[in-house]
Structure formats: C-alpha cells, structure tokens
PDB file of N, CA and C in Angstrom:
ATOM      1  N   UNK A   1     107.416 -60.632 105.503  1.00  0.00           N
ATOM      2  CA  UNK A   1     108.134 -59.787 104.559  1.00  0.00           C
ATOM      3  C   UNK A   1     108.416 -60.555 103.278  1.00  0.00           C
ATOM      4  N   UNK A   2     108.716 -59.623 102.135  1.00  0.00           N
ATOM      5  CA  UNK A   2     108.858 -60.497 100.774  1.00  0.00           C
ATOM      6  C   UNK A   2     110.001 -60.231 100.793  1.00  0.00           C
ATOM      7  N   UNK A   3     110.807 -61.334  99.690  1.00  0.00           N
ATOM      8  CA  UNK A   3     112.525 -61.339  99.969  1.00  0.00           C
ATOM      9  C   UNK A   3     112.292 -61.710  98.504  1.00  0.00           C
ATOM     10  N   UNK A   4     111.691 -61.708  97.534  1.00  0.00           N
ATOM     11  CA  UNK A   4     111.769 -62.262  96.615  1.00  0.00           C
ATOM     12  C   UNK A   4     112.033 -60.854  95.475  1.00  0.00           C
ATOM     13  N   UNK A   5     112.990 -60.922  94.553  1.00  0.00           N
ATOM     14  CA  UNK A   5     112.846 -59.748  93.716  1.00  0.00           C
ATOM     15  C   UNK A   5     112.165 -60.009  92.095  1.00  0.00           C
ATOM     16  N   UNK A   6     111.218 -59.440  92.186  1.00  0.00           N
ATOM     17  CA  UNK A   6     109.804 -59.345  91.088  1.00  0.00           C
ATOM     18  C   UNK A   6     108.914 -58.095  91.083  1.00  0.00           C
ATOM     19  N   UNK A   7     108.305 -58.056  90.378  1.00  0.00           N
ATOM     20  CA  UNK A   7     107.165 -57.336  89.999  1.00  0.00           C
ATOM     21  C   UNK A   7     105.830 -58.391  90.953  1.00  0.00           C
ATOM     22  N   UNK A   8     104.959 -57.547  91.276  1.00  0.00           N
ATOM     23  CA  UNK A   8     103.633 -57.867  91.534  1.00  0.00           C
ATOM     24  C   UNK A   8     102.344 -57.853  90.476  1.00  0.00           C
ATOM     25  N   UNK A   9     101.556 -58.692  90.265  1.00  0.00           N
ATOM     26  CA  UNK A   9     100.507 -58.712  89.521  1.00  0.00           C
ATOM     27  C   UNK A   9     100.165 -57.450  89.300  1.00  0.00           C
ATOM     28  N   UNK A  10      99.755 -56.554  90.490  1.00  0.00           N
ATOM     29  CA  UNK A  10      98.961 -54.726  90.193  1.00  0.00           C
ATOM     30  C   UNK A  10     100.225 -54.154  89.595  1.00  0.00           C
ATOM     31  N   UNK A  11     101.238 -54.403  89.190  1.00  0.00           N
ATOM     32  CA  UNK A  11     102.540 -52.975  89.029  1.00  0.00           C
ATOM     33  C   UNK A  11     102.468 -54.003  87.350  1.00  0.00           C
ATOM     34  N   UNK A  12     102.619 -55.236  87.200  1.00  0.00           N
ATOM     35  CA  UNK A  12     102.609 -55.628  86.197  1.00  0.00           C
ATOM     36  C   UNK A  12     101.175 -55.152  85.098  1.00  0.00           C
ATOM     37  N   UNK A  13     100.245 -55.244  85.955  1.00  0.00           N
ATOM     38  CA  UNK A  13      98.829 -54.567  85.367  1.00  0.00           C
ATOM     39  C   UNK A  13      98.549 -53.073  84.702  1.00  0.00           C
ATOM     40  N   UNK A  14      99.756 -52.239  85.694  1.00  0.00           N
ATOM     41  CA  UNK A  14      99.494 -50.960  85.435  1.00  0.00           C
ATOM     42  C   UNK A  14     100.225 -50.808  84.271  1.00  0.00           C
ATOM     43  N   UNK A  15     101.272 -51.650  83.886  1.00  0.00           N
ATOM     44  CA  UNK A  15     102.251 -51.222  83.207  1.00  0.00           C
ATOM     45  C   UNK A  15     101.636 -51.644  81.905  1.00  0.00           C
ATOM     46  N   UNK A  16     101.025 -52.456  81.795  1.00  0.00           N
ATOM     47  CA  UNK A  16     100.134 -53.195  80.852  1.00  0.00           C
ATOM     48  C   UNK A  16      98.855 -52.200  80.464  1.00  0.00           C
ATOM     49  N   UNK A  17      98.554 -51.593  81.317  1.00  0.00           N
ATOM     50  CA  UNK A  17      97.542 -50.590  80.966  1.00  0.00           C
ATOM     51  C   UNK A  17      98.372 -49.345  80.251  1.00  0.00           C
ATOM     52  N   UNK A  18      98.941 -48.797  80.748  1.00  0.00           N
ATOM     53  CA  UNK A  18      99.676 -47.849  80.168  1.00  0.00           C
ATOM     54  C   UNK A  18     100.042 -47.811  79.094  1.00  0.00           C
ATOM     55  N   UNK A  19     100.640 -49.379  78.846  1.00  0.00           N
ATOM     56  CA  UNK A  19     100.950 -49.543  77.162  1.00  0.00           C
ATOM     57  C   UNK A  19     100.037 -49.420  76.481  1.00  0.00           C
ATOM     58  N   UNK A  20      98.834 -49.922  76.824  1.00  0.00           N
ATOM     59  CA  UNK A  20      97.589 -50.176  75.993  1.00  0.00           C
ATOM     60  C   UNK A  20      97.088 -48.876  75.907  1.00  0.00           C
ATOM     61  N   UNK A  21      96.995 -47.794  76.708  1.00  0.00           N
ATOM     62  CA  UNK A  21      96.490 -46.497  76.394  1.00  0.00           C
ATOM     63  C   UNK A  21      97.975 -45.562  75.162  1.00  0.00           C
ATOM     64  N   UNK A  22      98.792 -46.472  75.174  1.00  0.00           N
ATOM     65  CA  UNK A  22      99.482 -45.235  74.737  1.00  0.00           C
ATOM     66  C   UNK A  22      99.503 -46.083  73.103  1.00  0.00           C
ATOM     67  N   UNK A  23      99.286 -47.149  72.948  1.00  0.00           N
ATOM     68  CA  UNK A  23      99.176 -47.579  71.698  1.00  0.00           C
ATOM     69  C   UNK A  23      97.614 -47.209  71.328  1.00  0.00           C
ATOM     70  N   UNK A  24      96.543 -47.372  71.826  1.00  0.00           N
ATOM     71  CA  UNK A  24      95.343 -46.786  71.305  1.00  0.00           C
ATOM     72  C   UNK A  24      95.370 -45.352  70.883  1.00  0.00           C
ATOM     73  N   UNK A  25      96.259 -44.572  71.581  1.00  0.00           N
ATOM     74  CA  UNK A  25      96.680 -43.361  70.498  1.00  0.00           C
ATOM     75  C   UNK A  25      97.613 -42.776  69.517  1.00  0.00           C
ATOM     76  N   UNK A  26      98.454 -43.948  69.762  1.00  0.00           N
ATOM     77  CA  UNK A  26      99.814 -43.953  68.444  1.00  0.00           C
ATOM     78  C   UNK A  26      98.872 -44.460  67.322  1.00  0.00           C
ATOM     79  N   UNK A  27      98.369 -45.483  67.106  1.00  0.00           N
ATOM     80  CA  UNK A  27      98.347 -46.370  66.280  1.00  0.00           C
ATOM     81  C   UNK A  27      97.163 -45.830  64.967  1.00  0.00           C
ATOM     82  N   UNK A  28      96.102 -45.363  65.812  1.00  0.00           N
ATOM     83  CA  UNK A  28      95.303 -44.217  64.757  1.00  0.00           C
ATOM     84  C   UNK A  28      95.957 -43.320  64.192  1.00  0.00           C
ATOM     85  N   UNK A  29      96.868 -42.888  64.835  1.00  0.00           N
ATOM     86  CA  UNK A  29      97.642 -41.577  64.047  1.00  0.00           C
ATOM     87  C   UNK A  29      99.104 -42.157  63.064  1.00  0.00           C
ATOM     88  N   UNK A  30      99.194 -43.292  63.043  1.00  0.00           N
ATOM     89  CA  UNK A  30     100.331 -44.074  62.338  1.00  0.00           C
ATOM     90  C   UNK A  30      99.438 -44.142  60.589  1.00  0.00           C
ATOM     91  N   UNK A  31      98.425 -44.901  61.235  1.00  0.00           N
ATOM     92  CA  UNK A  31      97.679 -45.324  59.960  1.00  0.00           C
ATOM     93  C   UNK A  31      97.185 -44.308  59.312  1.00  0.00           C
ATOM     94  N   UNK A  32      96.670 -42.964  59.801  1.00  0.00           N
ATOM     95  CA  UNK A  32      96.063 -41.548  59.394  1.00  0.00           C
ATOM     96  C   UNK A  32      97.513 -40.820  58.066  1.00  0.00           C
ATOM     97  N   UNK A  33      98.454 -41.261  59.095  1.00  0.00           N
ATOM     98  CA  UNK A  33      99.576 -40.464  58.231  1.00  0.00           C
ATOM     99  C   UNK A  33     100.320 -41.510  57.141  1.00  0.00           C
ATOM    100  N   UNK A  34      99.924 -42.709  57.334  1.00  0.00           N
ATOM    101  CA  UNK A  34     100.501 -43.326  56.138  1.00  0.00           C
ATOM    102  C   UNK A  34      99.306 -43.028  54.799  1.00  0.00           C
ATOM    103  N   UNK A  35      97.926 -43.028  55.416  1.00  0.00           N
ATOM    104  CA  UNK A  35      96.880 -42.292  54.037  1.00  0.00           C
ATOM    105  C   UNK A  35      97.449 -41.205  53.495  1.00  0.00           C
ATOM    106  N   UNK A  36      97.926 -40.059  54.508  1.00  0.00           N
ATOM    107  CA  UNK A  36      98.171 -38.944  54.195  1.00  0.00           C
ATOM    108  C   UNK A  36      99.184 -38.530  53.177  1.00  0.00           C
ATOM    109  N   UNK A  37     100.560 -39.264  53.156  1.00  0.00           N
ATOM    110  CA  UNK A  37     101.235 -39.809  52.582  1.00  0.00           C
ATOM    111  C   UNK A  37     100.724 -39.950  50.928  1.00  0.00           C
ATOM    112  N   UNK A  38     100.311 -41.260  50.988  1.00  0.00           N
ATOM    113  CA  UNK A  38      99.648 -42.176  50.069  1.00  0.00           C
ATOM    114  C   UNK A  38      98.983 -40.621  48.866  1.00  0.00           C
ATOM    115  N   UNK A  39      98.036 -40.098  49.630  1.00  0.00           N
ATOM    116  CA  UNK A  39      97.448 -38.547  48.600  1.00  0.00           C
ATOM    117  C   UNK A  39      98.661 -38.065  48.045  1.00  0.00           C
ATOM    118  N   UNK A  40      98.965 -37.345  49.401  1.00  0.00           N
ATOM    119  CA  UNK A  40     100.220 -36.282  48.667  1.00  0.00           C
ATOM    120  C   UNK A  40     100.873 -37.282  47.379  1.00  0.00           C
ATOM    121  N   UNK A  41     101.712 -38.038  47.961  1.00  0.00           N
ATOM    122  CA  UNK A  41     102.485 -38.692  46.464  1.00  0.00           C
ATOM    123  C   UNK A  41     101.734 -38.694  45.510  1.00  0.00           C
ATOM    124  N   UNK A  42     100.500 -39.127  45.556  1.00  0.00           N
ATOM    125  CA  UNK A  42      99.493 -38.926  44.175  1.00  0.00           C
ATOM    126  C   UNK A  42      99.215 -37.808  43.595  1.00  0.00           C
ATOM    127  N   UNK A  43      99.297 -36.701  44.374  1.00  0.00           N
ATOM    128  CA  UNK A  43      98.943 -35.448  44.329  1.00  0.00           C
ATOM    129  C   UNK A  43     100.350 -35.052  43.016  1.00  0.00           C
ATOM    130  N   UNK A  44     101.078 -34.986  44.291  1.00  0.00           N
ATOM    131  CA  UNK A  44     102.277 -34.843  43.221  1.00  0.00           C
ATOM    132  C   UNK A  44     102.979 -35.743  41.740  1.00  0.00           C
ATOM    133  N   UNK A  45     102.609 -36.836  41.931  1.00  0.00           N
ATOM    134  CA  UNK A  45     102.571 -37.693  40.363  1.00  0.00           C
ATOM    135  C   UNK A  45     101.735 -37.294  39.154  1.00  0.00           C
ATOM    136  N   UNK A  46     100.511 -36.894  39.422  1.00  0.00           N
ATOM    137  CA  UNK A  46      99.415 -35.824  39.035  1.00  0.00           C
ATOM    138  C   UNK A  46     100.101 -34.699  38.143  1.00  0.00           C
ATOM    139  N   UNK A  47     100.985 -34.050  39.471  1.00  0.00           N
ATOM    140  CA  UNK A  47     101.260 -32.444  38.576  1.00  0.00           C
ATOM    141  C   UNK A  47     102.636 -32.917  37.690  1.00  0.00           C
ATOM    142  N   UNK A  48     103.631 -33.760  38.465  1.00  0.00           N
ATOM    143  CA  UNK A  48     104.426 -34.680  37.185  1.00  0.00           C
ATOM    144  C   UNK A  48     103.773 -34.784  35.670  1.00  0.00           C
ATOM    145  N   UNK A  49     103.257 -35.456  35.794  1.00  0.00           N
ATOM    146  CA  UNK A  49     102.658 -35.788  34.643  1.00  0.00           C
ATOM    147  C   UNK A  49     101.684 -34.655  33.701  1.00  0.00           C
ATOM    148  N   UNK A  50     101.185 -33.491  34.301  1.00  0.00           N
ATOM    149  CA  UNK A  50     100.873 -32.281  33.744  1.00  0.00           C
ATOM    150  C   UNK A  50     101.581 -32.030  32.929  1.00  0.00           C
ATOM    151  N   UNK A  51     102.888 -31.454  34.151  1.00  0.00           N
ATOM    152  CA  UNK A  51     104.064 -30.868  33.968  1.00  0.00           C
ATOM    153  C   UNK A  51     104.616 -31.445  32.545  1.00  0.00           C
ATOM    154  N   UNK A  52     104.703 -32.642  32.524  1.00  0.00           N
ATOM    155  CA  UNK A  52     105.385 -33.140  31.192  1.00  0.00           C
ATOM    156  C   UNK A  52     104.353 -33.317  30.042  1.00  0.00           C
ATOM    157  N   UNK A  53     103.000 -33.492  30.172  1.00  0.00           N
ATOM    158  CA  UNK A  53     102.602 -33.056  29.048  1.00  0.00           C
ATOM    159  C   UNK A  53     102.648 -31.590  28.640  1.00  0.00           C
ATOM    160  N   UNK A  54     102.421 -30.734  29.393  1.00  0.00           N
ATOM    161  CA  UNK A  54     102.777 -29.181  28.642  1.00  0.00           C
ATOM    162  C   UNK A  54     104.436 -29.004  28.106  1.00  0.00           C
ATOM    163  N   UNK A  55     105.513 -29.522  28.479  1.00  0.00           N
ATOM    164  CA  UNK A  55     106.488 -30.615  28.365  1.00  0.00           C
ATOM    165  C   UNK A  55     106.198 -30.881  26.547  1.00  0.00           C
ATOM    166  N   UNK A  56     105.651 -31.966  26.514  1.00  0.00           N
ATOM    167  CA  UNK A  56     105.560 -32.319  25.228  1.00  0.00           C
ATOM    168  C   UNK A  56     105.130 -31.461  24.323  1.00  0.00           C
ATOM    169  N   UNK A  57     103.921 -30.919  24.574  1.00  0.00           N
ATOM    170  CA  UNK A  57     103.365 -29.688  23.938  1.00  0.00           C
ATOM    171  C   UNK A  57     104.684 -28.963  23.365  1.00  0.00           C
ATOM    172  N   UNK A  58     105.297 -28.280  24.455  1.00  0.00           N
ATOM    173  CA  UNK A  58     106.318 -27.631  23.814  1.00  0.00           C
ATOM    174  C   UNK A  58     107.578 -28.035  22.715  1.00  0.00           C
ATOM    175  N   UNK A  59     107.608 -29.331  23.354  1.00  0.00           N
ATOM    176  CA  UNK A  59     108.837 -29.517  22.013  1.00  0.00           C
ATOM    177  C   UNK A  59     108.130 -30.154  20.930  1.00  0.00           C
ATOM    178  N   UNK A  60     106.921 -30.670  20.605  1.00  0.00           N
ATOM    179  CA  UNK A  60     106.363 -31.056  19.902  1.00  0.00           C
ATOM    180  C   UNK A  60     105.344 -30.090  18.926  1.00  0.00           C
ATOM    181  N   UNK A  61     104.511 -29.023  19.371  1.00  0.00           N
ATOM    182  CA  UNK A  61     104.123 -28.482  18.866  1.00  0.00           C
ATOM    183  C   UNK A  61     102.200 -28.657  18.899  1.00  0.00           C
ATOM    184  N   UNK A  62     102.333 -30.018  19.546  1.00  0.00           N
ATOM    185  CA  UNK A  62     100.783 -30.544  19.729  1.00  0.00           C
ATOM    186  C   UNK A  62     100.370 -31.539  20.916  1.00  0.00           C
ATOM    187  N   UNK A  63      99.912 -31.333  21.560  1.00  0.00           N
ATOM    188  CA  UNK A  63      99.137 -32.148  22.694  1.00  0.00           C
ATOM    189  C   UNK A  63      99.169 -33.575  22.014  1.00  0.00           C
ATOM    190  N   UNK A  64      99.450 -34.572  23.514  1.00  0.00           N
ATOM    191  CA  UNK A  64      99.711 -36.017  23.166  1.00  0.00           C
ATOM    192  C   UNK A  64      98.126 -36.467  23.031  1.00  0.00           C
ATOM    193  N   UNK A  65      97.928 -37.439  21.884  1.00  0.00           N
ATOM    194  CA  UNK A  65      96.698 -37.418  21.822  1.00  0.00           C
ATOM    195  C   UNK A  65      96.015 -38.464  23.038  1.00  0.00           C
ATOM    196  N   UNK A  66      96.924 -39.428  23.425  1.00  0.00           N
ATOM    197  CA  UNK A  66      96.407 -40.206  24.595  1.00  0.00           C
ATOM    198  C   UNK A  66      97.711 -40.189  25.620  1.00  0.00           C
ATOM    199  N   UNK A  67      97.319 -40.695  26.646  1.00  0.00           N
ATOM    200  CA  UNK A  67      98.889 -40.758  27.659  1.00  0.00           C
ATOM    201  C   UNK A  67      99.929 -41.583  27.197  1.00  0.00           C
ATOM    202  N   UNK A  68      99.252 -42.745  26.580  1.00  0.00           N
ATOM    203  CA  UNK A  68     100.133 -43.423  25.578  1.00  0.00           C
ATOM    204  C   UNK A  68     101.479 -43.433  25.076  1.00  0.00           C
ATOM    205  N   UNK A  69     100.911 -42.079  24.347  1.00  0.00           N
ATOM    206  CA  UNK A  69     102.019 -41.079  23.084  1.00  0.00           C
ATOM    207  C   UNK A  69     103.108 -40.520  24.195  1.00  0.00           C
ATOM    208  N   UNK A  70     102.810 -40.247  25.695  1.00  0.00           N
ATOM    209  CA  UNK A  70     103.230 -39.400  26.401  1.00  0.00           C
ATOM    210  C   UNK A  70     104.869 -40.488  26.913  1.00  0.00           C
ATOM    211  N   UNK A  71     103.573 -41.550  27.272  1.00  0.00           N
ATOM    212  CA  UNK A  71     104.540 -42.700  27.940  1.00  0.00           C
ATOM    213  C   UNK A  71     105.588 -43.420  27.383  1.00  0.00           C
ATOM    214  N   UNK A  72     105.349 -43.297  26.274  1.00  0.00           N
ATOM    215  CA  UNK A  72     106.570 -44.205  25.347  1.00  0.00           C
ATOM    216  C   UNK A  72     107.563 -43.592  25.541  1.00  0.00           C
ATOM    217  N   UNK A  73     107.905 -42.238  25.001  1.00  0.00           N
ATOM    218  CA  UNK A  73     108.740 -41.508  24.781  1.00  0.00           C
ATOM    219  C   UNK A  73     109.584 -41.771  26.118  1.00  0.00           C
ATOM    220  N   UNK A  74     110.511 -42.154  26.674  1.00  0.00           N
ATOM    221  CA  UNK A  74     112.015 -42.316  27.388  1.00  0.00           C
ATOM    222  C   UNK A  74     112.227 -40.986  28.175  1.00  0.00           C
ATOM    223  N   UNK A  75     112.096 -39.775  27.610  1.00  0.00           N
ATOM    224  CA  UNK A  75     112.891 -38.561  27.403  1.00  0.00           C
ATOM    225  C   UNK A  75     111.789 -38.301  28.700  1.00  0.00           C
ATOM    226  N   UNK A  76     110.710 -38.362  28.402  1.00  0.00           N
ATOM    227  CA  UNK A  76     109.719 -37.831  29.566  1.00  0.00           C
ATOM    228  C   UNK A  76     109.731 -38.596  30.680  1.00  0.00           C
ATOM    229  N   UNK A  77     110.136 -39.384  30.806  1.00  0.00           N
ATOM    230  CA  UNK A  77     109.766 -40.127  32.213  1.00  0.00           C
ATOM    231  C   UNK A  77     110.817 -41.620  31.996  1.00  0.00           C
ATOM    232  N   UNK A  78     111.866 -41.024  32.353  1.00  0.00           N
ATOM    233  CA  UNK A  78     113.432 -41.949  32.097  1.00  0.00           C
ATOM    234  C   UNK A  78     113.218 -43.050  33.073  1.00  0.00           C
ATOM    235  N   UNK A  79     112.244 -42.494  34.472  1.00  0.00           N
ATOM    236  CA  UNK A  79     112.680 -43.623  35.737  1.00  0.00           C
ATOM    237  C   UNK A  79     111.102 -44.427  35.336  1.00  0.00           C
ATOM    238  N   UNK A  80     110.643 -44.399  34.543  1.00  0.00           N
ATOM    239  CA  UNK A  80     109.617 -44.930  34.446  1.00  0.00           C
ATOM    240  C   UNK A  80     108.486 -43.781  34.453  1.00  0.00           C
ATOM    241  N   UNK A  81     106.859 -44.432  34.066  1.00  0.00           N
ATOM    242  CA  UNK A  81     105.793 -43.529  34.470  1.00  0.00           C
ATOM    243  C   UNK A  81     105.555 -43.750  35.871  1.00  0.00           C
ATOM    244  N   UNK A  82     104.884 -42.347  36.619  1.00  0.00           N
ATOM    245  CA  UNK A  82     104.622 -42.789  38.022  1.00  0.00           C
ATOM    246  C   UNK A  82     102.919 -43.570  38.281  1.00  0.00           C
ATOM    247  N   UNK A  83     103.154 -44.269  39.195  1.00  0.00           N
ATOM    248  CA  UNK A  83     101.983 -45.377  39.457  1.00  0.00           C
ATOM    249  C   UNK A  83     101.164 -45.077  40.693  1.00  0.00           C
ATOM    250  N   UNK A  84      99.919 -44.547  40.969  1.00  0.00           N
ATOM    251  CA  UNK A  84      99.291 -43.863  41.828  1.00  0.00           C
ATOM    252  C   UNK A  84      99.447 -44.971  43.237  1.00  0.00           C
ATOM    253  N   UNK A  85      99.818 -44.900  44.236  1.00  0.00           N
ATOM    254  CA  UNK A  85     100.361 -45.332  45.627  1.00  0.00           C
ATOM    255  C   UNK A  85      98.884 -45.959  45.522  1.00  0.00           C
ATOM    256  N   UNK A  86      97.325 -45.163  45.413  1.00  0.00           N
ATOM    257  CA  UNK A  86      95.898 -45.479  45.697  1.00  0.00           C
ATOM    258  C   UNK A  86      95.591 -46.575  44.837  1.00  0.00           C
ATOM    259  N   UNK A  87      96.135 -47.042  43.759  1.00  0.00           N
ATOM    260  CA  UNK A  87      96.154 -47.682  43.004  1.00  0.00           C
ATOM    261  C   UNK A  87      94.696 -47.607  42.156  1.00  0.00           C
ATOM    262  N   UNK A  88      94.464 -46.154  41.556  1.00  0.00           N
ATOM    263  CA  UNK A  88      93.505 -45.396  40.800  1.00  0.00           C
ATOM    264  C   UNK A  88      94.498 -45.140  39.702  1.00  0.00           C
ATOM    265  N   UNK A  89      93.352 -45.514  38.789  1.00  0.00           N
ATOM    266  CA  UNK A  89      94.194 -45.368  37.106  1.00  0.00           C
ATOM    267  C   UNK A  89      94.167 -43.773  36.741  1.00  0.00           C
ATOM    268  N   UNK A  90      95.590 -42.956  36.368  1.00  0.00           N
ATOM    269  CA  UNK A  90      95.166 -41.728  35.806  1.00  0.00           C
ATOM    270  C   UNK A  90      94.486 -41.799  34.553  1.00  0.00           C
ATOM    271  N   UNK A  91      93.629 -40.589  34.387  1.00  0.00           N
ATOM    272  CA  UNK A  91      92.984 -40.529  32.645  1.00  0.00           C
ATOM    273  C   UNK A  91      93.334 -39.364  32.662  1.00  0.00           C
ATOM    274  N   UNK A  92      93.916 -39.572  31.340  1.00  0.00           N
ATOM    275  CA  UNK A  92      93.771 -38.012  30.420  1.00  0.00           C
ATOM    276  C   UNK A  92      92.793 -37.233  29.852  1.00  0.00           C
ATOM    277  N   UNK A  93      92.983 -36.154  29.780  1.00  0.00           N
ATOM    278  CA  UNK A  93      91.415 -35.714  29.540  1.00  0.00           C
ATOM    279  C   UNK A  93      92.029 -34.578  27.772  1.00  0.00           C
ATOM    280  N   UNK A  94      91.427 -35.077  27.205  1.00  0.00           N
ATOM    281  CA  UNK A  94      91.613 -34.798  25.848  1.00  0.00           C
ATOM    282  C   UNK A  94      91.554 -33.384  25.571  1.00  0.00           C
ATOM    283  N   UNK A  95      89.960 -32.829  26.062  1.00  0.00           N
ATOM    284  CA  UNK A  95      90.153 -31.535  26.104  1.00  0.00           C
ATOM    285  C   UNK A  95      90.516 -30.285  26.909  1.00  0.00           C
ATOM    286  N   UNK A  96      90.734 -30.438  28.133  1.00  0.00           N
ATOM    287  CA  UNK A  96      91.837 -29.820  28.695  1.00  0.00           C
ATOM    288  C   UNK A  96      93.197 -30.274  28.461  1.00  0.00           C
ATOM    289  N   UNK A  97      93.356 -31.397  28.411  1.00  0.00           N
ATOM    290  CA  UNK A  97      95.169 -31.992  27.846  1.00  0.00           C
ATOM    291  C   UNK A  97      95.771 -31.921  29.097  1.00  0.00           C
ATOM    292  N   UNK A  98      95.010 -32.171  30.322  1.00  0.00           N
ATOM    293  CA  UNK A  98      95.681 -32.207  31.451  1.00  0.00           C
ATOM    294  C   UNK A  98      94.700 -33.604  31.699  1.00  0.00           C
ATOM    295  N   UNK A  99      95.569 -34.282  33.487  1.00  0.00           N
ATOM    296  CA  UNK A  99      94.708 -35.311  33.624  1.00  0.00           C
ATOM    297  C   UNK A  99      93.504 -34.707  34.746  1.00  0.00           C
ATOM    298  N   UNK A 100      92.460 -35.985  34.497  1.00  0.00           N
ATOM    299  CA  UNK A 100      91.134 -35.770  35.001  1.00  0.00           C
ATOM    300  C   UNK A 100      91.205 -35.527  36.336  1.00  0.00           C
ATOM    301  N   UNK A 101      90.257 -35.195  37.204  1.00  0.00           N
ATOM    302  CA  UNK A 101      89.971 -35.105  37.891  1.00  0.00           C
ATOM    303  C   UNK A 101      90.267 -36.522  38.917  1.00  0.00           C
ATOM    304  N   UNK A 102      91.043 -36.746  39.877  1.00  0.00           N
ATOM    305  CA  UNK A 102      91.496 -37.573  40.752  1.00  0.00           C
ATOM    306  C   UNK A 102      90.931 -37.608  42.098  1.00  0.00           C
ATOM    307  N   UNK A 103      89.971 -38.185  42.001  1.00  0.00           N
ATOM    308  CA  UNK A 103      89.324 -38.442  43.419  1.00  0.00           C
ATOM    309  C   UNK A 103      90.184 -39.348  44.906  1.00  0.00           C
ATOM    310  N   UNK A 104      90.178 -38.851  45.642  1.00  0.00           N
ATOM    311  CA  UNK A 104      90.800 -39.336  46.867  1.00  0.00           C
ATOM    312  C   UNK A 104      89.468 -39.448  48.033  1.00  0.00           C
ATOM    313  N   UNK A 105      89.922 -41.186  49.038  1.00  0.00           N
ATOM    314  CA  UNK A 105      88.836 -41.117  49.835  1.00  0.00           C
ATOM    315  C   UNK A 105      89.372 -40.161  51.158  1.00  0.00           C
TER     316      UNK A 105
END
C-alpha cells in the first residue's frame, strides 16, 4: 500500500496534457483578437481624422491643403494627432480631401 501523499507521474501527465490542449486553443484566439483590435482602432482614427477635416472645411471655408495644415492647428486634435496602432502612415488624398485608402493585413 502507498502511505505517501502525492500525485503520481500518469495524474501529473494528464494534468499537463490538459493544460497544453487548453492553451493551444486560448492562445490563437488571444493573438487573433489583439489584431482585431489593432484594425478597428485604425479604422476608427481614419474616420477621426475625416471627421475633422470636413471639420476644417467648415470653419475655414477650404480643404487643408496637406494633413500638415490639419495637424498644427490645437483646436482639431487637442490630445494630439492619432498614430495608426499598424504603424502605417496615413495620406491624404488631395482630391477627395479625405484620407487614402488604408490597407490592413
């Protein structure tokens, strides 16, 4: 008889397996949703920054000619300009006066 109080190698094994199956399916879906994340905020910094150039338009009377003109100004973006999470540069696009087209992988 055993008198000893422990775990056995197989109960220690299983338990070890178990973890390992349940982290092989957390851990893809951790990293999936921190990408997911990462878009959206870009997504939405994007329409920010629309938003305040039609913004300028209005109290100004004329489209900013580069983002530049947009960024200086305080009044538009007090906490700062926003900085894409993907770390992809926005461009402005002159003749729509909105920004370009933002590719995400």
């Amino acid at each position: 008889m055993r008198c000893g109080k422990g775990f056995t190698l197989v109960e220690l094994l299983v338990v070890v397996l178990i973890l390992g199956a349940l982290a092989a399916i957390a851990i893809p879906r951790i990293s999936q949703s921190a990408e997911t994340a990462k878009i959206n905020a870009c997504k939405t910094n994007v329409n920010l920054i629309n938003s305040q150039i039609e913004l300028y338009y209005a109290n100004s009377g004329e489209w900013p000619a580069n983002l530049n003109d947009l960024v200086k100004d305080s009044e538009y973006f007090p906490d700062g300009v926003p900085v894409c999470p993907l770390a992809i540069e926005y461009k402005y696009d002159t003749k729509t006066h909105r920004l370009g087209e933002h590719s995400h992988k």
